[in-house]
C-alpha atoms as a PDB file:
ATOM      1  CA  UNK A   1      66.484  94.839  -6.639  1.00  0.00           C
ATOM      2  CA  UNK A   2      67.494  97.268  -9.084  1.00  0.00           C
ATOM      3  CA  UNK A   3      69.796  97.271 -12.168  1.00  0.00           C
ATOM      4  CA  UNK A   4      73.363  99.537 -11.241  1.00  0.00           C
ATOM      5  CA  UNK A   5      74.598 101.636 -13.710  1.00  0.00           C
ATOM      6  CA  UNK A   6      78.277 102.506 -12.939  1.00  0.00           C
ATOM      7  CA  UNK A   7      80.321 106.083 -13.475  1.00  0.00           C
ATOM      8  CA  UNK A   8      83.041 106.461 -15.036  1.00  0.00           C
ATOM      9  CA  UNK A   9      84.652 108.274 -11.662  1.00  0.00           C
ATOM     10  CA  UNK A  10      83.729 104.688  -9.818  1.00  0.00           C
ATOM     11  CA  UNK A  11      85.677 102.379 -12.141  1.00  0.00           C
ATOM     12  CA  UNK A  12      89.069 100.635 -10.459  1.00  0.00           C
ATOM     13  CA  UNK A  13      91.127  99.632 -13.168  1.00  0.00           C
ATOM     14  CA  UNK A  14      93.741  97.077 -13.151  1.00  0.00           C
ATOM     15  CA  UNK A  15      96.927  96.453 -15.432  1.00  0.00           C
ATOM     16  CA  UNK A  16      96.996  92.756 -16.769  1.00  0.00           C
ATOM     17  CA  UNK A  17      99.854  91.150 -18.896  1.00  0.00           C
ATOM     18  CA  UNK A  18      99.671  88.928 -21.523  1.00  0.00           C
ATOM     19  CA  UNK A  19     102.090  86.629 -23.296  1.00  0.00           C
ATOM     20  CA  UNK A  20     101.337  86.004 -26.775  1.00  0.00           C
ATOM     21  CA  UNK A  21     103.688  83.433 -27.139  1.00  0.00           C
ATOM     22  CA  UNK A  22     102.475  80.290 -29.184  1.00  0.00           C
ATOM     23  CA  UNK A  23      98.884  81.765 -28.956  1.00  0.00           C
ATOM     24  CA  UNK A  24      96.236  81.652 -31.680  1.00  0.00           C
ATOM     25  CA  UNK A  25      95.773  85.583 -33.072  1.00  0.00           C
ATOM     26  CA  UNK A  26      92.102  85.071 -32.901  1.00  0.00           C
ATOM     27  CA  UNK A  27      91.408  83.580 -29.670  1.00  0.00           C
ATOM     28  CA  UNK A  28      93.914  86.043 -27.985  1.00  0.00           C
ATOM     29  CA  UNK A  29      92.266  89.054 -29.305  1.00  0.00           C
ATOM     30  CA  UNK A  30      88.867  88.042 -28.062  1.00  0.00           C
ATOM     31  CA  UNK A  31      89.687  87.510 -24.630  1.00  0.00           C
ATOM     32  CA  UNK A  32      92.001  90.868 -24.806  1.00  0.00           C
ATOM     33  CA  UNK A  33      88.759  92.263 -26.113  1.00  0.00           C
ATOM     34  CA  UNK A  34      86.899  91.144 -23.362  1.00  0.00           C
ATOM     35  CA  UNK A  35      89.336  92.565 -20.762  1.00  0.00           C
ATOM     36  CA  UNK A  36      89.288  95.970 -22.792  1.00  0.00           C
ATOM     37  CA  UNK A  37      85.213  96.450 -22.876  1.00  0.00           C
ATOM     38  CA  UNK A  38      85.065  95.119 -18.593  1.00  0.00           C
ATOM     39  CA  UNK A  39      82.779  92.344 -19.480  1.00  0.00           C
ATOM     40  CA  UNK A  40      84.647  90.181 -17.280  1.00  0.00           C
ATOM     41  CA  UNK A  41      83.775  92.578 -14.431  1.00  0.00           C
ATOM     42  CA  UNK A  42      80.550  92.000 -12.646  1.00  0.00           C
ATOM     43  CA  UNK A  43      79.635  95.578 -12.676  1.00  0.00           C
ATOM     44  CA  UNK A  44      79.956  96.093 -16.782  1.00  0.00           C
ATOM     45  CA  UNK A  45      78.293  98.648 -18.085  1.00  0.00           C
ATOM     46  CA  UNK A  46      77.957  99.260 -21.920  1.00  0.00           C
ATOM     47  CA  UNK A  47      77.907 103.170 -22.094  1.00  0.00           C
ATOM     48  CA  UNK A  48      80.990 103.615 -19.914  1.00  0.00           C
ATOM     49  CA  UNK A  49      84.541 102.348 -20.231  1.00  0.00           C
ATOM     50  CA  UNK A  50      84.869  99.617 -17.583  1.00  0.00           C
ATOM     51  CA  UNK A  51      87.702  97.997 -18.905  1.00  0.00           C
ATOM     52  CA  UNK A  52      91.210  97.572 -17.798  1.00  0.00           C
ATOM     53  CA  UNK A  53      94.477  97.849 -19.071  1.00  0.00           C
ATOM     54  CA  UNK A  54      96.208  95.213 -21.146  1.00  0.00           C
ATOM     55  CA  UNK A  55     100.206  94.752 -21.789  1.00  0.00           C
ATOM     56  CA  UNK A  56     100.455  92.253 -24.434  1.00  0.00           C
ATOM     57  CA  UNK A  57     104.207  90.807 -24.530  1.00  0.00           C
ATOM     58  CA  UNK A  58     106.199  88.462 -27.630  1.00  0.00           C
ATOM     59  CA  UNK A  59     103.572  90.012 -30.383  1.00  0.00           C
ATOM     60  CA  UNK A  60     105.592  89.029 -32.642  1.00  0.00           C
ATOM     61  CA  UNK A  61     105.508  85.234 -31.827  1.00  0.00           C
ATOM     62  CA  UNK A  62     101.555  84.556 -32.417  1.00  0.00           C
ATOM     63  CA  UNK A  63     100.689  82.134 -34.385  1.00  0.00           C
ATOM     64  CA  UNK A  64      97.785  81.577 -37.164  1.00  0.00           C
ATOM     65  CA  UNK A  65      96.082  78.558 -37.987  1.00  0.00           C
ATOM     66  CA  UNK A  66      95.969  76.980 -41.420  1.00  0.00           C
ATOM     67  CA  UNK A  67      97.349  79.033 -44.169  1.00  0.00           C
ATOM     68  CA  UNK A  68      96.449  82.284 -42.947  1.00  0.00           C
ATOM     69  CA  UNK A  69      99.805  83.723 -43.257  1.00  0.00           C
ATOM     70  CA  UNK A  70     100.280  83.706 -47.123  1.00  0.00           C
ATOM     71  CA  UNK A  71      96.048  83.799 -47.342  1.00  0.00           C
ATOM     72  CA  UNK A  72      94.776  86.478 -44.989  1.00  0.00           C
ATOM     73  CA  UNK A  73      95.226  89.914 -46.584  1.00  0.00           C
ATOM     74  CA  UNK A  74      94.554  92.856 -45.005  1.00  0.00           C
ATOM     75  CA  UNK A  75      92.679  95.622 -47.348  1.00  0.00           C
ATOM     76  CA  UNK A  76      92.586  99.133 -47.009  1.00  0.00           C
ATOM     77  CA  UNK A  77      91.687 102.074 -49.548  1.00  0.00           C
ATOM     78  CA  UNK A  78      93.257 105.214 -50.092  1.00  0.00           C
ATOM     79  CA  UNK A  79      90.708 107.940 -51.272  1.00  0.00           C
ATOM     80  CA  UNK A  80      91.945 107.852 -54.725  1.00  0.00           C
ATOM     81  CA  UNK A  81      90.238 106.284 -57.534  1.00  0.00           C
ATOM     82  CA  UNK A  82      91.678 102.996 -57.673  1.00  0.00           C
ATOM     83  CA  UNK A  83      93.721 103.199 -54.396  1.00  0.00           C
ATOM     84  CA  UNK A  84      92.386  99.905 -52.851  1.00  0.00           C
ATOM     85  CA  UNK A  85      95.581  98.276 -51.438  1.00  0.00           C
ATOM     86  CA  UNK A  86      95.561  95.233 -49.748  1.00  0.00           C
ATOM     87  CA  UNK A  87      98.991  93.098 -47.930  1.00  0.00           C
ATOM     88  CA  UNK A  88      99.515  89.848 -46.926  1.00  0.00           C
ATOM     89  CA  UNK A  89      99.784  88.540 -43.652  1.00  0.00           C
ATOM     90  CA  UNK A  90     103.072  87.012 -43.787  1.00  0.00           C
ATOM     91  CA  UNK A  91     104.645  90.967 -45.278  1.00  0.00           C
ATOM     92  CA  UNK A  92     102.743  92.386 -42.386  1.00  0.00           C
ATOM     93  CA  UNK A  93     104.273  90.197 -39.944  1.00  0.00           C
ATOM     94  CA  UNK A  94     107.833  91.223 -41.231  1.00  0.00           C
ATOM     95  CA  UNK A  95     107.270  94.786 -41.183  1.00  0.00           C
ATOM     96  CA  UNK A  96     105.404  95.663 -38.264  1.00  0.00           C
ATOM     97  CA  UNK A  97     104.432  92.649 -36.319  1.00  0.00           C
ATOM     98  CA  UNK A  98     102.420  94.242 -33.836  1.00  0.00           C
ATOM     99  CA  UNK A  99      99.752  95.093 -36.164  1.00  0.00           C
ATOM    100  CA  UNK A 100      98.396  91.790 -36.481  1.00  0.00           C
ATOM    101  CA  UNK A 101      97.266  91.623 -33.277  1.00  0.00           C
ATOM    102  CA  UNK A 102      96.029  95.663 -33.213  1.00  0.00           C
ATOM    103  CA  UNK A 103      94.192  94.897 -36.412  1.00  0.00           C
ATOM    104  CA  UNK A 104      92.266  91.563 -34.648  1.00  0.00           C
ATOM    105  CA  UNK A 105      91.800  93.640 -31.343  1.00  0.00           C
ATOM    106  CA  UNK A 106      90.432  96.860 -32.586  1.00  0.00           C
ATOM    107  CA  UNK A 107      87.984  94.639 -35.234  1.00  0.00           C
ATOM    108  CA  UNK A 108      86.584  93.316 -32.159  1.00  0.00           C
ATOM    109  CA  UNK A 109      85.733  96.776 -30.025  1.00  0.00           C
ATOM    110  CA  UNK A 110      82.968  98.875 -30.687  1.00  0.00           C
ATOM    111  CA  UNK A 111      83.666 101.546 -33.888  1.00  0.00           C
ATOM    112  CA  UNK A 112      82.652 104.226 -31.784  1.00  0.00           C
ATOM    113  CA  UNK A 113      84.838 107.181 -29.495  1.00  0.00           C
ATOM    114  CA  UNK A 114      84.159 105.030 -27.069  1.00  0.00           C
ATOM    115  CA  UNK A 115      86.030 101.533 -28.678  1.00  0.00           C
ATOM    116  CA  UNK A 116      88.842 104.072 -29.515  1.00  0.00           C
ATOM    117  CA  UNK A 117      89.120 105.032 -25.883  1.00  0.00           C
ATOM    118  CA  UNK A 118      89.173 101.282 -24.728  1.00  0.00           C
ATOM    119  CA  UNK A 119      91.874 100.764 -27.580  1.00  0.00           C
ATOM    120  CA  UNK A 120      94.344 103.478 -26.389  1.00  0.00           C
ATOM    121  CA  UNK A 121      94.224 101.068 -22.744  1.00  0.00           C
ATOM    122  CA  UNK A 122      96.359  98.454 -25.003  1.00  0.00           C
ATOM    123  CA  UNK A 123      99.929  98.265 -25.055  1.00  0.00           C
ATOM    124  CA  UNK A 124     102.026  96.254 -27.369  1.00  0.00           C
ATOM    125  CA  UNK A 125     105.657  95.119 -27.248  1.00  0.00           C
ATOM    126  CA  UNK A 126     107.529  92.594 -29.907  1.00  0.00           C
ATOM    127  CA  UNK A 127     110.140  91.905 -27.139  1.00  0.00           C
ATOM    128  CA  UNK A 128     109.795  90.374 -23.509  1.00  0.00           C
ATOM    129  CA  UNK A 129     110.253  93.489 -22.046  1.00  0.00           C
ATOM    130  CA  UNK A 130     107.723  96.702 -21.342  1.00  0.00           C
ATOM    131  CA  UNK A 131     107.956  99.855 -19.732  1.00  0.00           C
ATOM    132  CA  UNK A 132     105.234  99.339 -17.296  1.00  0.00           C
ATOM    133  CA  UNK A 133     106.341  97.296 -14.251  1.00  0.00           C
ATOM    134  CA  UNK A 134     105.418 100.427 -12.170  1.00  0.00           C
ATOM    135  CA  UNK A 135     101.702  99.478 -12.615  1.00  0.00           C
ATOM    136  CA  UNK A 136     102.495  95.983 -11.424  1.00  0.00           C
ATOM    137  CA  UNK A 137     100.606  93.902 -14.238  1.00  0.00           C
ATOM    138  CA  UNK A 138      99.359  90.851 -12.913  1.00  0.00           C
ATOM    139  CA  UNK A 139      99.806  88.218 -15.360  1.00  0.00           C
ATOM    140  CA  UNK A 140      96.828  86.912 -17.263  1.00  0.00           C
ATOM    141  CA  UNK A 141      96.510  83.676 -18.684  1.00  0.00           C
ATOM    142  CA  UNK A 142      94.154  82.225 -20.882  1.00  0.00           C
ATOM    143  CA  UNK A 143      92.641  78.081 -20.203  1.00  0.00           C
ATOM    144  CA  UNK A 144      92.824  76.895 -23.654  1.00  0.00           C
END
């Protein structure tokens, strides 16, 4: 028996949906995560991009738990001397609500070109609705 180490030219990839509706930010990114790297798939390789592609629906409707929204702060700094910035959850959430869940996603891929490539195979939508029900998502639920 011997170990197989897939191509990149043999991967089948397949569009999944998710509804973020009423789910916990943390536990929804690590199962998106999962689906983005191809560890689910029984042929996972890490070296290639195995993954598949994940629509992620109602972003705006995820949920924290405990205090997170007024406690979590995101930090980033700007170059400058003295540029370290840092926003709350909760101002986040009202600007630009999809970031929550593209800042917990992206924390959990690799920081390599290769976690960038698996990033650019997630969409995210606020509303209902996405443009991709020409790839046929199948819907993808979580057991909780």
């Amino acid at each position: 028996m011997h170990t197989v180490s897939v191509r990149k030219e043999d991967v089948v990839r397949k569009w999944y949906i998710v509804d973020a509706d009423n789910q916990v930010v943390g536990r929804l990114a690590s199962e998106v995560a999962k689906i983005l790297r191809g560890k689910h798939k029984p042929y996972y390789t890490p070296h290639v991009d195995t993954g598949d592609y994940v629509i992620i629906i109602n972003a705006d409707k995820v949920v924290f738990t405990g205090n997170k929204w007024a406690q979590k702060l995101y930090r980033w700094h700007t170059g400058y001397p003295g540029g370290l910035r840092e926003v709350s959850a909760d101002k986040v959430r009202q600007r630009r609500p999809e970031r929550i869940v593209e800042y917990a996603v992206r924390g959990m891929l690799p920081k390599t070109k290769l976690g960038r490539a698996m990033f650019r195979k997630l969409k995210i939508y606020t509303a209902g609705t996405h443009p991709h029900a020409a790839q046929q998502p199948e819907p993808l639920v979580f057991s909780a």
